[in-house]
Protein backbone atom coordinates (compact mmCIF):
# COMPACT_ATOMS: atom_id res chain seq x y z
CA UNK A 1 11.06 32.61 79.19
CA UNK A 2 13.25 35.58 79.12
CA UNK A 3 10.59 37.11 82.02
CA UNK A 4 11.58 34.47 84.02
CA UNK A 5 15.30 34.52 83.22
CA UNK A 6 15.62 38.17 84.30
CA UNK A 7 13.43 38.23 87.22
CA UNK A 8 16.07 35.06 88.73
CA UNK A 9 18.84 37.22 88.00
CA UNK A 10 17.60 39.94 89.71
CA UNK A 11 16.50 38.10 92.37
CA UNK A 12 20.50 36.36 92.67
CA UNK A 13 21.80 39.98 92.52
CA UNK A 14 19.38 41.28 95.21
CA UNK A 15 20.74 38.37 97.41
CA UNK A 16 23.82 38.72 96.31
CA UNK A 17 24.08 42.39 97.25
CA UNK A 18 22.25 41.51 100.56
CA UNK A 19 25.34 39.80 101.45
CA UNK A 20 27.85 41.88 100.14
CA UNK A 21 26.79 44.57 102.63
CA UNK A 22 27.08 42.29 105.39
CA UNK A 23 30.82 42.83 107.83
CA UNK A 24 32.71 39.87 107.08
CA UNK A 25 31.90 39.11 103.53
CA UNK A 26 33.96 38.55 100.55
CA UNK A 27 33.29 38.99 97.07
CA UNK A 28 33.62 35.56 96.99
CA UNK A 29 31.29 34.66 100.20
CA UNK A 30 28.78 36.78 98.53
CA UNK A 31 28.43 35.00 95.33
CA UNK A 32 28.19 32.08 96.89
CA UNK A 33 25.70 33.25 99.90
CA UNK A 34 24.10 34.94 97.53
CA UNK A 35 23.63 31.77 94.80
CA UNK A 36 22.70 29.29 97.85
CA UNK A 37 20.01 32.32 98.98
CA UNK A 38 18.64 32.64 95.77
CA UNK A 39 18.45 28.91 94.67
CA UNK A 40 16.55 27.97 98.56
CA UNK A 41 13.99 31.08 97.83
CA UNK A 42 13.13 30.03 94.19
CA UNK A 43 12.93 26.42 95.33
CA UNK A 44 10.11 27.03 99.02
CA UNK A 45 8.35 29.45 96.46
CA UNK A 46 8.00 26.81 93.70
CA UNK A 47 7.22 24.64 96.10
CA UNK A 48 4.95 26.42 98.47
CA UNK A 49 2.98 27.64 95.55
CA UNK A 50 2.96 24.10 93.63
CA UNK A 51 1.41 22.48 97.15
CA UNK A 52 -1.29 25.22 97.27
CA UNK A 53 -2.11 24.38 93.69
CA UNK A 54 -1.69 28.33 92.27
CA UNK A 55 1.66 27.78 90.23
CA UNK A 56 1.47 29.82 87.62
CA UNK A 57 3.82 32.45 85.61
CA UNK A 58 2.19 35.55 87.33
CA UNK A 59 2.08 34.26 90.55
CA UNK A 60 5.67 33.22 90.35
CA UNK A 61 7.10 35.64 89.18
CA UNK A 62 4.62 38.06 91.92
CA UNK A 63 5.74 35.38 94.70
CA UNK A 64 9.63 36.10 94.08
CA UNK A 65 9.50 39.72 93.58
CA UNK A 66 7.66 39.80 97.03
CA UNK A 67 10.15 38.22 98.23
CA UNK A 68 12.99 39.92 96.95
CA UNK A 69 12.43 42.92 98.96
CA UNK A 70 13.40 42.23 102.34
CA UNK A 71 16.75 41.73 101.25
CA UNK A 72 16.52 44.74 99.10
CA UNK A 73 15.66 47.05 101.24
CA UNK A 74 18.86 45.73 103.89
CA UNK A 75 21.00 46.04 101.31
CA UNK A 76 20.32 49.48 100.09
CA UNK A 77 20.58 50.41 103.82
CA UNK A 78 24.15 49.67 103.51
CA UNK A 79 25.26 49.77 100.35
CA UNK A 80 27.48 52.88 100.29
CA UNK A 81 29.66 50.88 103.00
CA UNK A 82 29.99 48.29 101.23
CA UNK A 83 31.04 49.85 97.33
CA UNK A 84 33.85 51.52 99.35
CA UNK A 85 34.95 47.85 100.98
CA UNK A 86 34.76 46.05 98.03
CA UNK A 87 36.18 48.12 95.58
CA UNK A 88 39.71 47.17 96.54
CA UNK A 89 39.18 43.23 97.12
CA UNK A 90 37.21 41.94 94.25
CA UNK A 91 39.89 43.22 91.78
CA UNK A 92 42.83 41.12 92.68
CA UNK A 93 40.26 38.25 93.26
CA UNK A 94 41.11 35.52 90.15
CA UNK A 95 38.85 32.64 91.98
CA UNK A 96 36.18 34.36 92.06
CA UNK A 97 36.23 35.70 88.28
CA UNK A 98 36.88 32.63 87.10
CA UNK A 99 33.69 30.93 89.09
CA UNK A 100 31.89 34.42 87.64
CA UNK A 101 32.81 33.13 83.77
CA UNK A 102 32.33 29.83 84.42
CA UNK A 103 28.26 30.60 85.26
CA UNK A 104 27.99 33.03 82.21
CA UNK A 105 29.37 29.93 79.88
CA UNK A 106 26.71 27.36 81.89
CA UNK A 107 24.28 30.20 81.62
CA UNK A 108 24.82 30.51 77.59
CA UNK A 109 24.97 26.94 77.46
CA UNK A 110 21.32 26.42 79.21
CA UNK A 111 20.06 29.43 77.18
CA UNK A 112 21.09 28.20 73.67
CA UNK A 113 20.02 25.16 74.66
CA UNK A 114 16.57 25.76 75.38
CA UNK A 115 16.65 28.14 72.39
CA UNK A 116 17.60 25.32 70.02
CA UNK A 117 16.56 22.64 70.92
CA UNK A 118 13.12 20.79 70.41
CA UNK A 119 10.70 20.00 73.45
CA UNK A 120 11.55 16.48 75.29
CA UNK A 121 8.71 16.02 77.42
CA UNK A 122 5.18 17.13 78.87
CA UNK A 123 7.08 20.13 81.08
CA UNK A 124 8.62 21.56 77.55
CA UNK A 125 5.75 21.59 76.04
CA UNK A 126 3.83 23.27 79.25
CA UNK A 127 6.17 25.96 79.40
């Protein structure tokens, strides 16, 4: 579980930082970009993988990390721009910190949550 839970939040920060290198970004554009990204990629792979009847933990996680490296490798391309950009904007930015603490309490929420609480149904138990 906490494989899985780090290897999606690395995969929303590699998106993430894809499009906070882009030109007309804001911190706030690239949160969101970078969430909608993240959220379409997990969801073909899942998919894709679940149709060809290999959906498994390894092959997950291996589908995802593959995947996370086109937009890794753009962003590192430009990521020096960018940190210079950004470092003036994202400070003054209250939307976007309170969307940013608002996802770390539904994160802790889902977290304790499947922590504490008891399997419900055949896909608990599987996982």
């Amino acid at each position: 579980m906490a494989t899985f839970l780090l290897a999606t939040l690395a995969l929303w920060l590699t998106w993430t930082a894809y499009f906070a290198t882009r030109e007309a970004a804001t911190p706030r554009e690239a949160f969101a970009y970078g969430a909608v990204a993240f959220a379409a990629q997990l969801v073909a792979t899942e998919l894709a993988l679940g149709i060809a009847g290999v959906l498994t933990r390894p092959a997950l996680l291996a589908a995802l990390a593959l995947g996370a490296i086109p937009p890794a490798v753009a962003a590192a391309s430009r990521w020096r721009l960018s940190v210079l950009r950004f470092s003036t904007g994202a400070r003054g930015d209250a939307a976007l910190w309170l969307l940013v603490a608002l996802a770390g309490v539904a994160l802790a929420w889902i977290a304790a949550a499947a922590w504490l609480l008891p399997p419900r149904g055949m896909d608990d138990l599987a996982y």
